[in-house]
Protein backbone atom coordinates (compact mmCIF):
# COMPACT_ATOMS: atom_id res chain seq x y z
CA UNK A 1 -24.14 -22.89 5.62
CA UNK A 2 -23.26 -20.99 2.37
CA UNK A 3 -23.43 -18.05 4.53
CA UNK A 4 -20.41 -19.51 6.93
CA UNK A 5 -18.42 -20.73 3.46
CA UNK A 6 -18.47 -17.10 2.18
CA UNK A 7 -17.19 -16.15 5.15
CA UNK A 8 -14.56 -18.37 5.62
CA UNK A 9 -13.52 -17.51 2.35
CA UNK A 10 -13.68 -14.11 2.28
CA UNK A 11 -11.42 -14.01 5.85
CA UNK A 12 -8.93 -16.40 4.48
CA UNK A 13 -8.45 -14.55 1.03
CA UNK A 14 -8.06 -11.20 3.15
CA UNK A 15 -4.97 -12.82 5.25
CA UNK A 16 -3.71 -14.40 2.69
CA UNK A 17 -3.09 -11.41 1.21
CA UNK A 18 -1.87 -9.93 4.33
CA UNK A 19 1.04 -12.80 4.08
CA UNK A 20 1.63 -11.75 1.05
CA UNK A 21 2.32 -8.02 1.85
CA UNK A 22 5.48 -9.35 4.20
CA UNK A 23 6.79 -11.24 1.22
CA UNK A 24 8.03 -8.22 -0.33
CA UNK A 25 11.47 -6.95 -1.66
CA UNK A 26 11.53 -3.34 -0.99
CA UNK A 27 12.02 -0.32 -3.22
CA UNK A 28 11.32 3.60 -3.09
CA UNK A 29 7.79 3.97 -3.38
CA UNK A 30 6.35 0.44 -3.89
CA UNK A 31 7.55 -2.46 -2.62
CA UNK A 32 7.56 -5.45 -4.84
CA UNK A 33 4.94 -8.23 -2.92
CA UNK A 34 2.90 -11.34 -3.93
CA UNK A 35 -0.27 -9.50 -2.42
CA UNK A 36 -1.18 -9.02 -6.35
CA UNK A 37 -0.53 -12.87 -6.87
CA UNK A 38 -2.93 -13.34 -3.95
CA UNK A 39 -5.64 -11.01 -5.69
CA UNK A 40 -5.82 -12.72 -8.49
CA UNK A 41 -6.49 -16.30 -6.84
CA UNK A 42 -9.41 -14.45 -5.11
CA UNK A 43 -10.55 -13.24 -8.40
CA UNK A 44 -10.70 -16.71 -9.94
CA UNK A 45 -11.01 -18.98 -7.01
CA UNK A 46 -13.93 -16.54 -4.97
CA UNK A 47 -15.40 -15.20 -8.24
CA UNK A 48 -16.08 -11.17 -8.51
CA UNK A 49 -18.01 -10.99 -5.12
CA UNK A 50 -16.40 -12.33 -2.71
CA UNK A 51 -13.27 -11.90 -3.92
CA UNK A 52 -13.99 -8.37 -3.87
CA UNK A 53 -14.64 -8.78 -0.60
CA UNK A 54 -11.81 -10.85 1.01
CA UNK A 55 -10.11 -7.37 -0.74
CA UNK A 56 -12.42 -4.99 1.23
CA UNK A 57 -11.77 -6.99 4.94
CA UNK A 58 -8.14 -6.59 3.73
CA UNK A 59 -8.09 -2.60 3.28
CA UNK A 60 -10.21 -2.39 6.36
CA UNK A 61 -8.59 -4.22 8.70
CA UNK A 62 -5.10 -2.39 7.73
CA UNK A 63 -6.88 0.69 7.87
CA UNK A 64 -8.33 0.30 11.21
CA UNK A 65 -4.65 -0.20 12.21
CA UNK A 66 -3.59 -3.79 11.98
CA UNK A 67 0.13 -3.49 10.60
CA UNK A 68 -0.70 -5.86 7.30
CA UNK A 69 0.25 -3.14 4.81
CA UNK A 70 3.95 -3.93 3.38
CA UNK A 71 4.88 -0.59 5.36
CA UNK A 72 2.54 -1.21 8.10
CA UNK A 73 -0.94 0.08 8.78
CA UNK A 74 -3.59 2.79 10.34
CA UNK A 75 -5.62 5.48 9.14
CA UNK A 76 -2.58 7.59 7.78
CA UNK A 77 -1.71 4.91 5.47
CA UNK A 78 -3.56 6.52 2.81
CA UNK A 79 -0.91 9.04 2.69
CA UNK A 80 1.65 6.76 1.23
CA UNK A 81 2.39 6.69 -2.05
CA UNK A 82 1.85 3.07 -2.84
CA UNK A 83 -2.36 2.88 -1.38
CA UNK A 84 -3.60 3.42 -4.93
CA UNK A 85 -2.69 -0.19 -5.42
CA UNK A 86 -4.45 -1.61 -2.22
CA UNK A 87 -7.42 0.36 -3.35
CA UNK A 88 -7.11 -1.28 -7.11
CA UNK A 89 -7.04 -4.77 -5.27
CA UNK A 90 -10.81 -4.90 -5.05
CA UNK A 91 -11.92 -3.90 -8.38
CA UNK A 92 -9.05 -5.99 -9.70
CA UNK A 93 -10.11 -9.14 -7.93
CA UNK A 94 -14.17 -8.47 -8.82
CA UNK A 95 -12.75 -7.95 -12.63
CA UNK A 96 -11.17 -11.09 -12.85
CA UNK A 97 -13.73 -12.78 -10.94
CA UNK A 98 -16.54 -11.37 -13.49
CA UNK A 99 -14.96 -12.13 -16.51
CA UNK A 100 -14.73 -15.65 -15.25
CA UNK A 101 -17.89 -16.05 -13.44
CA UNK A 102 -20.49 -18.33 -15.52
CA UNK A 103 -18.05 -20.80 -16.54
CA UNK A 104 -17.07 -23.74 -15.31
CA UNK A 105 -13.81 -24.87 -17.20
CA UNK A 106 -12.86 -21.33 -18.97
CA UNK A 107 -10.20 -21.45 -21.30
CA UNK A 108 -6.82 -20.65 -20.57
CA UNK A 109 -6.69 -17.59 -23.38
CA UNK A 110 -10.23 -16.57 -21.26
CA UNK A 111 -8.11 -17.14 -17.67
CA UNK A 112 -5.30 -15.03 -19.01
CA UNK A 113 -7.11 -11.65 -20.20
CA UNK A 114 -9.40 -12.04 -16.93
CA UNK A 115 -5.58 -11.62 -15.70
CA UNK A 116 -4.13 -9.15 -17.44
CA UNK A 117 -7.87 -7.09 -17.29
CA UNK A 118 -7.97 -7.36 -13.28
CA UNK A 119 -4.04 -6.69 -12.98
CA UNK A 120 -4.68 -3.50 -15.59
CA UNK A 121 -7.20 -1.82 -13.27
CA UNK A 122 -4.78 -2.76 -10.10
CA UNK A 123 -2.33 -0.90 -12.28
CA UNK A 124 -4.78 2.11 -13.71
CA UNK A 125 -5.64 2.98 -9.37
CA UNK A 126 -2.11 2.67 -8.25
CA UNK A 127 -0.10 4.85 -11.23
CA UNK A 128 -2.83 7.16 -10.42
CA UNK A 129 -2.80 7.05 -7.06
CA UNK A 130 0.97 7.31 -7.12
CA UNK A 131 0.97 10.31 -9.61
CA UNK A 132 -0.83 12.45 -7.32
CA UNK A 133 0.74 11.58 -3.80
CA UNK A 134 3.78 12.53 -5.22
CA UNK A 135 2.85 15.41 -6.97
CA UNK A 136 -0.23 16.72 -4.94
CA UNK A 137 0.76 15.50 -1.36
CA UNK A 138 4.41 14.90 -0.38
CA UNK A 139 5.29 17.68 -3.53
CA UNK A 140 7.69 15.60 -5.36
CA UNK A 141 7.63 17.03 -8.65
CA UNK A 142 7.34 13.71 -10.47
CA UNK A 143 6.36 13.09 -14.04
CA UNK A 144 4.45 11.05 -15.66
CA UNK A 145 6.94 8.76 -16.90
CA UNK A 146 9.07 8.52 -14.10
CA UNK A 147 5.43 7.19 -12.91
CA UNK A 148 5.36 4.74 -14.92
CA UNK A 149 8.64 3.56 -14.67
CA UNK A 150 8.57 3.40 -10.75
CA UNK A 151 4.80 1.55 -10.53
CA UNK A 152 4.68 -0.10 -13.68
CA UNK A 153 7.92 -0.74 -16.07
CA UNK A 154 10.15 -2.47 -12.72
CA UNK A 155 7.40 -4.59 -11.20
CA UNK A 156 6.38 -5.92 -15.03
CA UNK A 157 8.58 -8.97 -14.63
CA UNK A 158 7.57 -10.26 -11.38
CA UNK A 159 3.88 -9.53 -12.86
CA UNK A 160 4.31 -11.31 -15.92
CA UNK A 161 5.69 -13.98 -13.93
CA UNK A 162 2.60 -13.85 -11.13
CA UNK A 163 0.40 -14.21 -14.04
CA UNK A 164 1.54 -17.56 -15.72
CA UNK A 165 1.74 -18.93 -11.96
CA UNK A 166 -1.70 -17.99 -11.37
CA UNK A 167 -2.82 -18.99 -14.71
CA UNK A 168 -1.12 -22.53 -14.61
CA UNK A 169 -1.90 -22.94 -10.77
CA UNK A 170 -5.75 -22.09 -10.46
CA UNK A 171 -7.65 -23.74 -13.24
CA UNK A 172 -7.57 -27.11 -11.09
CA UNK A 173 -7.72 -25.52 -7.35
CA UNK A 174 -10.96 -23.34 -9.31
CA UNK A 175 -13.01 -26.76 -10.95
CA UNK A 176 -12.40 -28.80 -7.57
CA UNK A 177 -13.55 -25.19 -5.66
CA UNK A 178 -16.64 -25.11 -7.53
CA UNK A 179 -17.68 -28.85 -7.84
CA UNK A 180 -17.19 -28.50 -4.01
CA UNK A 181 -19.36 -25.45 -3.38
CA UNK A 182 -22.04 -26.57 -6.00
CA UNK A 183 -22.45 -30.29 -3.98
């Protein structure tokens, strides 16, 4: 049975965040979504694991080429400049879900840097990622802080914003998940 759960989970998590990627308000490079709103629910809902996981089905089933990307899907995806975040989804997700993982009630303070840890290491793969696709692939000379201003400094509002939803939202959708899962 637990086997079916994780399953379940994992699968639901993944096209959630599929949803998420057509909620998007588009701009050059990376398109503002709730995909990263998603992520963290799987994080603290699904724990490190499988929300990992319901990340991995996600980038595999866009990469195989379902169109659930916020510019579409296939293979060549990975040539566009925003994949560095996809990729950051699943250690983001297993981050938050870590940090959170043998509690039971953790406190909000402990809910919000499991947060702002997983969305950091979203951030840290898709600047990155972002940096060199420019620079390396489609040879857009593109520095550093015009980086950071595209991937990071415009989306930091809708983040910041993502974060207190999640952080007010989950804490009772995670204790009524886990006393279900542990009866």
């Amino acid at each position: 049975m637990k086997r079916a759960t994780d399953t379940v989970l994992v699968s639901l998590f993944a096209a959630l965040t599929a949803v998420g990627a057509f909620i998007k308000i588009p701009i050059p490079h990376v398109p503002f979504t709730l995909q990263t709103l998603v992520v963290m629910f799987a994080g603290l809902i699904l724990g490190s694991r499988r929300g990992a996981l319901s990340q991995v089905l996600y980038l595999v089933l866009g990469l195989m080429g379902l169109p659930i990307f916020a510019q579409g899907g296939g293979p060549a995806y990975i040539l566009q400049p925003s994949f560095g975040f996809l990729l950051g989804f699943v250690p983001g997700a297993f981050v938050i879900g870590k940090i959170l993982e043998d509690e039971k009630s953790p406190s909000p303070a402990r809910i919000l840097a499991s947060l702002i840890l997983g969305q950091g290491v979203i951030y840290l793969f898709g600047l990155s990622y972002l940096y060199l696709n420019l620079n390396l692939i489609l040879h857009k000379p593109f520095p550093l802080s015009s980086v950071f201003m595209a991937g990071f400094l415009v989306f930091l509002p809708g983040d910041i914003l993502k974060t207190l939803i999640a952080a007010l939202v989950a804490p009772p959708i995670r204790k009524r998940f886990l006393s279900r899962i542990s009866s």
